[in-house]
C-alpha atoms as a PDB file:
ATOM      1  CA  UNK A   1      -2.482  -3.824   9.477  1.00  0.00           C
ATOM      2  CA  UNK A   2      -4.218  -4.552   6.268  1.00  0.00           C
ATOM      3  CA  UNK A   3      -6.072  -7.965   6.924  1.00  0.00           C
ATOM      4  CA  UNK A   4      -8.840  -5.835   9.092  1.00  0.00           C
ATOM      5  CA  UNK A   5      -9.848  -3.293   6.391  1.00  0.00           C
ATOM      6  CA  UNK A   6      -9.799  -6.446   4.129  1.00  0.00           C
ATOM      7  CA  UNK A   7     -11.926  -7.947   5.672  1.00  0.00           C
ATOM      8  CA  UNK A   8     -14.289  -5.046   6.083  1.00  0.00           C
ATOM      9  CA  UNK A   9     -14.025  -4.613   2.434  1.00  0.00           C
ATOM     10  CA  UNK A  10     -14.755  -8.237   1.444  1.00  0.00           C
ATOM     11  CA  UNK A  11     -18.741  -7.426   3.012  1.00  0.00           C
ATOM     12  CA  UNK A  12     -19.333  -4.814  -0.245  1.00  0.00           C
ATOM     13  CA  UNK A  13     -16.814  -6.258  -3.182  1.00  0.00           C
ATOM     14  CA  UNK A  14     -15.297  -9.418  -3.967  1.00  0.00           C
ATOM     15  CA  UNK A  15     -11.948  -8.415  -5.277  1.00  0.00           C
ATOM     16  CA  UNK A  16     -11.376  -7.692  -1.406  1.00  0.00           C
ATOM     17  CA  UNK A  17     -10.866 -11.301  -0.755  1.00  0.00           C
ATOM     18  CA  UNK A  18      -7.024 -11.074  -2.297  1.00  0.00           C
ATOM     19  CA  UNK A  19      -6.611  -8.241  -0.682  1.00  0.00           C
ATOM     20  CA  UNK A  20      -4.783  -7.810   3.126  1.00  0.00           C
ATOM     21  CA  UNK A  21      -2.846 -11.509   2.575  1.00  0.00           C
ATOM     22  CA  UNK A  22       0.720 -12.692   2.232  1.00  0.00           C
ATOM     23  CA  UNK A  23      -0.066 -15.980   0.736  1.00  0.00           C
ATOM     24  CA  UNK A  24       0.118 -17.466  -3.090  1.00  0.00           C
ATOM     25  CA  UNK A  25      -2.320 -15.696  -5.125  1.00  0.00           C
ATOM     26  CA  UNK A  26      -3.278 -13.081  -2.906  1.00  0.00           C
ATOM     27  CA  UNK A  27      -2.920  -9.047  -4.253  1.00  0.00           C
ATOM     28  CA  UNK A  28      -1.006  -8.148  -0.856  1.00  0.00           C
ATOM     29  CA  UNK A  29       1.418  -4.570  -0.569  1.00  0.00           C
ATOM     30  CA  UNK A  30       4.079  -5.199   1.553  1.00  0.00           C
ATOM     31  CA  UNK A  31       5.806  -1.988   3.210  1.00  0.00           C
ATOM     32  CA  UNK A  32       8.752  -1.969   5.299  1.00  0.00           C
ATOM     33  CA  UNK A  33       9.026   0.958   7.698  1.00  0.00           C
ATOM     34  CA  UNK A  34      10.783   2.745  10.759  1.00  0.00           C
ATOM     35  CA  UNK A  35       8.528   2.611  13.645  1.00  0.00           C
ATOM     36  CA  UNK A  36      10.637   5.567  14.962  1.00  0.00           C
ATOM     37  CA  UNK A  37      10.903   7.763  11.972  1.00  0.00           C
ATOM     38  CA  UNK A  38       7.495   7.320   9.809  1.00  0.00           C
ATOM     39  CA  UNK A  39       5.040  10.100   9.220  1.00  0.00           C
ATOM     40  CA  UNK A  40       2.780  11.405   6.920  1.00  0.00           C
ATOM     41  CA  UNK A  41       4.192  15.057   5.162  1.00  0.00           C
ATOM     42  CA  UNK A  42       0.996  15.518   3.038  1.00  0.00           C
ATOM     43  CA  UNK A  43      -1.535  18.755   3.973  1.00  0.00           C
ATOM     44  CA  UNK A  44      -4.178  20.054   2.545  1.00  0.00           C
ATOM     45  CA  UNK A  45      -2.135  22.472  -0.014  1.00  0.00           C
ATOM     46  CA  UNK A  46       0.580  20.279  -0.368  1.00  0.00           C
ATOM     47  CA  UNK A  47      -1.330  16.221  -0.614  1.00  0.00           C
ATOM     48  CA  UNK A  48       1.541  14.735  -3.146  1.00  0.00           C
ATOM     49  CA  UNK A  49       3.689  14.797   0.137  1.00  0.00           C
ATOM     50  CA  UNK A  50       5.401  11.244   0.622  1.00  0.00           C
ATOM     51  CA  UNK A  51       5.798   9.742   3.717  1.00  0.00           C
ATOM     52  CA  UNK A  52       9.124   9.699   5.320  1.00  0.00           C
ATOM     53  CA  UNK A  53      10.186   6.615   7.435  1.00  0.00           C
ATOM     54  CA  UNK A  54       9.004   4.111   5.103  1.00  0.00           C
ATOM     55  CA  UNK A  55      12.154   2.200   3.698  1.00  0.00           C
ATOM     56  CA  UNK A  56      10.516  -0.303   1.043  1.00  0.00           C
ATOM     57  CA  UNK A  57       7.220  -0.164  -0.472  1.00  0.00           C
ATOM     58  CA  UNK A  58       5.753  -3.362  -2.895  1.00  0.00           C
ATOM     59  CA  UNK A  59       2.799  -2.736  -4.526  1.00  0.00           C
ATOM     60  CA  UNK A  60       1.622  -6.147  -6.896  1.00  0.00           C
ATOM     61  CA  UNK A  61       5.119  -7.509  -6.878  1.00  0.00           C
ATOM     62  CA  UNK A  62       6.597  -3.852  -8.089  1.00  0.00           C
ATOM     63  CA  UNK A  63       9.002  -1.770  -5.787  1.00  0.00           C
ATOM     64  CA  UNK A  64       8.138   1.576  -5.686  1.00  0.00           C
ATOM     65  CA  UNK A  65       9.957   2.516  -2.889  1.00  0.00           C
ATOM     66  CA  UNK A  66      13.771   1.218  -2.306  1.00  0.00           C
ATOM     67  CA  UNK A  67      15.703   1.896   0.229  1.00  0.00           C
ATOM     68  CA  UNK A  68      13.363   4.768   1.365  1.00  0.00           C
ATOM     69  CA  UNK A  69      13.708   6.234  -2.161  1.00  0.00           C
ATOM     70  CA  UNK A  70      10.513   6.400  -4.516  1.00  0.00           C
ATOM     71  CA  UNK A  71      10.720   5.094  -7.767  1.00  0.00           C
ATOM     72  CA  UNK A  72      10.070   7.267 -10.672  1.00  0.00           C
ATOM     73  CA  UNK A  73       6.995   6.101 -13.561  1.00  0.00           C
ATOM     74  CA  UNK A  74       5.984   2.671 -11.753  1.00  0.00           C
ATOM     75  CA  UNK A  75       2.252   2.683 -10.922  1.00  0.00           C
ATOM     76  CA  UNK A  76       0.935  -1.131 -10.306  1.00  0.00           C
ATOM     77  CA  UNK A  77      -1.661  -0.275  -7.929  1.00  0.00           C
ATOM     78  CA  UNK A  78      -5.152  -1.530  -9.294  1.00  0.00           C
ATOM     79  CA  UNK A  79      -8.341  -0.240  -7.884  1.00  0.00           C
ATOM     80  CA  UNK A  80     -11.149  -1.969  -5.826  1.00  0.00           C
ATOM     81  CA  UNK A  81     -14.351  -2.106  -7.864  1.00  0.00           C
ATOM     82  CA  UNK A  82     -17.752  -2.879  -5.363  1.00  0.00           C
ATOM     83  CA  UNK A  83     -20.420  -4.862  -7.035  1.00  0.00           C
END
C-alpha cells in the first residue's frame, strides 16, 4: 500500500526513495489494522477525527498507536521536501 505512492513520489524528490520500504535504512510506517472494522471518522467540521479499526500505528520506529489506542505528545513524522 505505500511502495506505489513511493514510487510516484521518488519522480519529484529524493527523500522518497526511503520511503514505502520495510528494509534496513528505509523511513517505512508500519500500521496494523482490522480489515473489517477500519474507517475514516474525520469530516469537514470535525478533520482531527482518528480512524477507528487501526490497532498499531509506527511512524519512524515510534508507536503512536497501541493496541488501537493513540498515544498522547509523540509526533515522529518528518515531512517530504521536493527539490
Amino acid at each position: 500500500m505505500s511502495l506505489m505512492p513511493a514510487q510516484v513520489l521518488e519522480r519529484s524528490t529524493p527523500s522518497a526513495w526511503l520511503k514505502g520500504r520495510l528494509q534496513e535504512g528505509a523511513d517505512a510506517d508500519v500500521v496494523i489494522f482490522d480489515p473489517q472494522t477500519v474507517t475514516d471518522r474525520a469530516t469537514y467540521q470535525h478533520p482531527m477525527e482518528p480512524s477507528v479499526g487501526v490497532e498499531y500505528l509506527m511512524v519512524g520506529g515510534a508507536m503512536l498507536v497501541d493496541k488501537g489506542k493513540l498515544m498522547e505528545g509523540v509526533f515522529p513524522g518528518k515531512a517530504i521536501l521536493g527539490r
